[in-house]
C-alpha atoms as a PDB file:
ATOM      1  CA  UNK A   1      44.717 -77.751  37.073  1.00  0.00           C
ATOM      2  CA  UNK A   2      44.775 -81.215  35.923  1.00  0.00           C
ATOM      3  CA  UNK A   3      43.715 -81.625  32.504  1.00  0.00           C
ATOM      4  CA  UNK A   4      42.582 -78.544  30.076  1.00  0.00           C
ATOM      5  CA  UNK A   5      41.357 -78.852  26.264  1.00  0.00           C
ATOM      6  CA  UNK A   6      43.974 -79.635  23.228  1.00  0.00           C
ATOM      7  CA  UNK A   7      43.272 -77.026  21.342  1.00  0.00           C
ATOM      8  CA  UNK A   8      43.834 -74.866  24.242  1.00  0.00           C
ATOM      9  CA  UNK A   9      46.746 -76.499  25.119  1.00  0.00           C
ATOM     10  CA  UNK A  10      48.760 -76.754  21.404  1.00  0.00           C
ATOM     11  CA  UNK A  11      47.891 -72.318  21.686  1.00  0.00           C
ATOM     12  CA  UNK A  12      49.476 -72.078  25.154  1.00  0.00           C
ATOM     13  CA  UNK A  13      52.395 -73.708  24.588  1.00  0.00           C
ATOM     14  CA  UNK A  14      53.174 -72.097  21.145  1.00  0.00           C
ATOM     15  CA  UNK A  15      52.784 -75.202  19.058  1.00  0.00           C
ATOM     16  CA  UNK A  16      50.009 -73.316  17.058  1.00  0.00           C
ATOM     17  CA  UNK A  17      49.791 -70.004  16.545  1.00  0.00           C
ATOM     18  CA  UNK A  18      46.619 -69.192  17.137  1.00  0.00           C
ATOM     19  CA  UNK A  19      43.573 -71.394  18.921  1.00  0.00           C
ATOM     20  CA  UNK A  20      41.510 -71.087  15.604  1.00  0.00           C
ATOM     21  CA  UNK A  21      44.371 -72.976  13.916  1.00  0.00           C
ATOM     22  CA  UNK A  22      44.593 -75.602  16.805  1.00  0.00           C
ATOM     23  CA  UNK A  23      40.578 -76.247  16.525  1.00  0.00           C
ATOM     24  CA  UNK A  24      41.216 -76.543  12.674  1.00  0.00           C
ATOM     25  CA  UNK A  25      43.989 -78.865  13.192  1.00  0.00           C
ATOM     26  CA  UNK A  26      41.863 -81.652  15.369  1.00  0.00           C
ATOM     27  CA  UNK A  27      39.071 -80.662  12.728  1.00  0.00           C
ATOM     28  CA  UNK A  28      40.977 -82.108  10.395  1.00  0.00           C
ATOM     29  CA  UNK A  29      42.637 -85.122  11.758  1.00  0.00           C
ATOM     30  CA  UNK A  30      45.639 -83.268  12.032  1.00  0.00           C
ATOM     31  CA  UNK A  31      46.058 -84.354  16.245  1.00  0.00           C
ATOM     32  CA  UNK A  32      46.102 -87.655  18.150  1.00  0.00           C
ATOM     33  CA  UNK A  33      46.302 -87.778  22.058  1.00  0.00           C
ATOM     34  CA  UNK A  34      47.537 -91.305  23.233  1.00  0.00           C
ATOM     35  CA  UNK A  35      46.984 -92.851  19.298  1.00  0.00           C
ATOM     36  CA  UNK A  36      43.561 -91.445  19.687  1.00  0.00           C
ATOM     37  CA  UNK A  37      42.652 -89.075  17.144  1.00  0.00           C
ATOM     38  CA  UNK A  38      41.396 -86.214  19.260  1.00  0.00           C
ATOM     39  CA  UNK A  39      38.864 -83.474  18.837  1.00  0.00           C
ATOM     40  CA  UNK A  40      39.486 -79.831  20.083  1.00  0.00           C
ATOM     41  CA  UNK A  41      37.746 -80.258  23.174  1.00  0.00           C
ATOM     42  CA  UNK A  42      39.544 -83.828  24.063  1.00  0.00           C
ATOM     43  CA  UNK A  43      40.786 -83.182  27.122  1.00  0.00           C
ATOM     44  CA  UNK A  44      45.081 -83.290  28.054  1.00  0.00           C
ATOM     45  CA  UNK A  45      47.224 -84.169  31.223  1.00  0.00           C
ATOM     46  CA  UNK A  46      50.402 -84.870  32.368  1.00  0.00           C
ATOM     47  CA  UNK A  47      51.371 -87.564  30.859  1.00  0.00           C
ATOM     48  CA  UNK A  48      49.489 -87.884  27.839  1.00  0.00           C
ATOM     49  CA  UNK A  49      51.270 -88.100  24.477  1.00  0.00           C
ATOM     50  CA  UNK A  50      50.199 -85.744  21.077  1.00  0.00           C
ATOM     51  CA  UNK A  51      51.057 -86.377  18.072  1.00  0.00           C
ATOM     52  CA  UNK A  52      50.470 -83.422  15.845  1.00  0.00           C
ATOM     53  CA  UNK A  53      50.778 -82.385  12.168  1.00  0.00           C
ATOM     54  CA  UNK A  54      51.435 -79.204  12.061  1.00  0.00           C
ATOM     55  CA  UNK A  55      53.396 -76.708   9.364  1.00  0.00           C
ATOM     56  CA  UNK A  56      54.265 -79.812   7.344  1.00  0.00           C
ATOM     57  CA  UNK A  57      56.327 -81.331  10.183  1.00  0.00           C
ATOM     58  CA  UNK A  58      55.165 -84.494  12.546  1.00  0.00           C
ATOM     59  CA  UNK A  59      55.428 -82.890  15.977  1.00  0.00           C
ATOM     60  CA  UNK A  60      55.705 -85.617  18.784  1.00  0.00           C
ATOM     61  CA  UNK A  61      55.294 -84.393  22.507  1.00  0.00           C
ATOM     62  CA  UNK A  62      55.213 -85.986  26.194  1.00  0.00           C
ATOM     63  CA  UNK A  63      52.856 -83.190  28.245  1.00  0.00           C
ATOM     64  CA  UNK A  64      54.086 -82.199  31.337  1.00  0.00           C
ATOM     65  CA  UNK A  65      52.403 -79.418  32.863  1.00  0.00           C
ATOM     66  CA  UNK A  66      49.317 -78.322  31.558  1.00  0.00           C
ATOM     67  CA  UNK A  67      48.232 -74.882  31.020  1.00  0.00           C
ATOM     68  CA  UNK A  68      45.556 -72.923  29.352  1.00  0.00           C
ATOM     69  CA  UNK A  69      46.749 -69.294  29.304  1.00  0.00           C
ATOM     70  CA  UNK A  70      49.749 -68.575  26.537  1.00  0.00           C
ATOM     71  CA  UNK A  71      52.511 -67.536  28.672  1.00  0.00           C
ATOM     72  CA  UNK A  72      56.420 -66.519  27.052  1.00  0.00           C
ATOM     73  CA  UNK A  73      58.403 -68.821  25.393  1.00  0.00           C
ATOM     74  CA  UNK A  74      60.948 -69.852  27.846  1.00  0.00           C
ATOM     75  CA  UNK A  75      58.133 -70.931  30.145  1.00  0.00           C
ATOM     76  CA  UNK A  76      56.380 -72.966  27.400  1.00  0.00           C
ATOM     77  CA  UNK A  77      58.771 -75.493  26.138  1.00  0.00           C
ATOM     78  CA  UNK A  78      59.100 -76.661  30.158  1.00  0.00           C
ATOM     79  CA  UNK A  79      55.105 -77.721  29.362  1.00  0.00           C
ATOM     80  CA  UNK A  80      56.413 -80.776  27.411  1.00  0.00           C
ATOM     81  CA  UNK A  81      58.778 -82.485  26.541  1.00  0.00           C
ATOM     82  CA  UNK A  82      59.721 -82.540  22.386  1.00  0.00           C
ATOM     83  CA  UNK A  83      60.299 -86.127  20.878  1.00  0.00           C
ATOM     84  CA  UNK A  84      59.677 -84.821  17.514  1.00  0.00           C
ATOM     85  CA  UNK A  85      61.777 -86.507  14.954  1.00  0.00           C
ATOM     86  CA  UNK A  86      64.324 -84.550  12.672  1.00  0.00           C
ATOM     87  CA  UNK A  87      63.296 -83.247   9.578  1.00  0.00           C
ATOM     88  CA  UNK A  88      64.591 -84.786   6.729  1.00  0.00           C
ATOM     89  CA  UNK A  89      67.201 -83.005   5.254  1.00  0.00           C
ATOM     90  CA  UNK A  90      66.859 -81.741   1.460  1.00  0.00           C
ATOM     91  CA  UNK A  91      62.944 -81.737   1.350  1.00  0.00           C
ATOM     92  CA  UNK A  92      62.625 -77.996   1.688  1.00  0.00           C
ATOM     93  CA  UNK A  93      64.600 -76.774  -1.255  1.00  0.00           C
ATOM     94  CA  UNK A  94      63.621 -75.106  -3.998  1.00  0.00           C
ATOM     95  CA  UNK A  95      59.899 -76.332  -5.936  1.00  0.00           C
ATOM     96  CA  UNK A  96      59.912 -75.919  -9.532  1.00  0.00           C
ATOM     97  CA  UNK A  97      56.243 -74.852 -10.260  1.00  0.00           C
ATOM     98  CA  UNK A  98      54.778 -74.110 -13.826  1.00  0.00           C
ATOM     99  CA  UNK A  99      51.733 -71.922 -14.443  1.00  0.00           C
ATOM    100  CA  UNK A 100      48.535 -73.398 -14.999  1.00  0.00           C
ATOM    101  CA  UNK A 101      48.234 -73.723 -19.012  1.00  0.00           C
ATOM    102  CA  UNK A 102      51.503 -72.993 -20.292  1.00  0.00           C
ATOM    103  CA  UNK A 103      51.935 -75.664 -22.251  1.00  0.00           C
ATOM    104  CA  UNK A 104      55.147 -78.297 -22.222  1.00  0.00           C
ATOM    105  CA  UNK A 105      58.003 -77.188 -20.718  1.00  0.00           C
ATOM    106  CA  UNK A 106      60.850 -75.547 -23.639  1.00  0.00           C
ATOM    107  CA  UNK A 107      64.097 -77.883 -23.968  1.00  0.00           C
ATOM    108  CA  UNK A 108      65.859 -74.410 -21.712  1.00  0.00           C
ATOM    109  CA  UNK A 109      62.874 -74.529 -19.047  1.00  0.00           C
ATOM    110  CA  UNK A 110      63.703 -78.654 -18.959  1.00  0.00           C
ATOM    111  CA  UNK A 111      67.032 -78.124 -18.131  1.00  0.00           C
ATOM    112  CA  UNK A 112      66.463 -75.361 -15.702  1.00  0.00           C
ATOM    113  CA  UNK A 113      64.366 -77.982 -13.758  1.00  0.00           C
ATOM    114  CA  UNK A 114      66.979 -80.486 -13.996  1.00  0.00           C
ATOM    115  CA  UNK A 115      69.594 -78.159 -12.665  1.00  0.00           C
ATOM    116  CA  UNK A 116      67.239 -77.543  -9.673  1.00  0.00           C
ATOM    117  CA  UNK A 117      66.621 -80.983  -9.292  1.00  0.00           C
ATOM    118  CA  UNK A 118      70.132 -81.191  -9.383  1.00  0.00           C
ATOM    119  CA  UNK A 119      70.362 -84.070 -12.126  1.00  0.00           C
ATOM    120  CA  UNK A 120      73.008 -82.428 -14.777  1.00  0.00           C
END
């Protein structure tokens, strides 16, 4: 096989968990093949490099083996190769959220923001 569809692809190599979620992805502008942005039936081969936004992380990949059946884990990652850069450290902590209508925030709800912020 020498080139299958991206959606297809992101599914069998567990970037996505399901192919639904890969179409929806290139739906919404979510994928790029070679700085192109891609639809789900663009079509991937060795060689080719995706850029995908997926779960709130930039994943950056080199393909090298296609496939278009999911197969186990260990066998997908040897699909591509992951040049994904590191999440940023600290942006996944805690997110101070306030119901819809309730008003300003009390001088004690302030300063239980602030300590999660962690400005003291």
């Amino acid at each position: 096989m020498d080139s299958t569809r991206i959606d297809r692809w992101l599914w069998a190599v567990r970037l996505v968990k399901t192919r639904s979620a890969a179409a929806d992805a290139c739906r919404g502008g979510h994928v790029r093949v070679n700085d192109r942005s891609a639809k789900a039936a663009t079509p991937v081969k060795p060689g080719d490099v995706v850029r995908a936004r997926l779960h709130d992380r930039t994943r950056l990949v080199d393909v090298v083996r296609v496939i278009d059946k999911r197969v186990g884990a260990p066998d997908a990652v040897t699909c591509y190769v992951d040049r994904s850069p590191e999440p940023v450290p600290g942006l996944s902590g805690p997110v101070a959220r306030r119901d819809r209508g309730a008003g300003r925030p009390t001088k004690r709800d302030r300063r239980e923001l602030d300590r999660l912020r962690g400005i003291e």
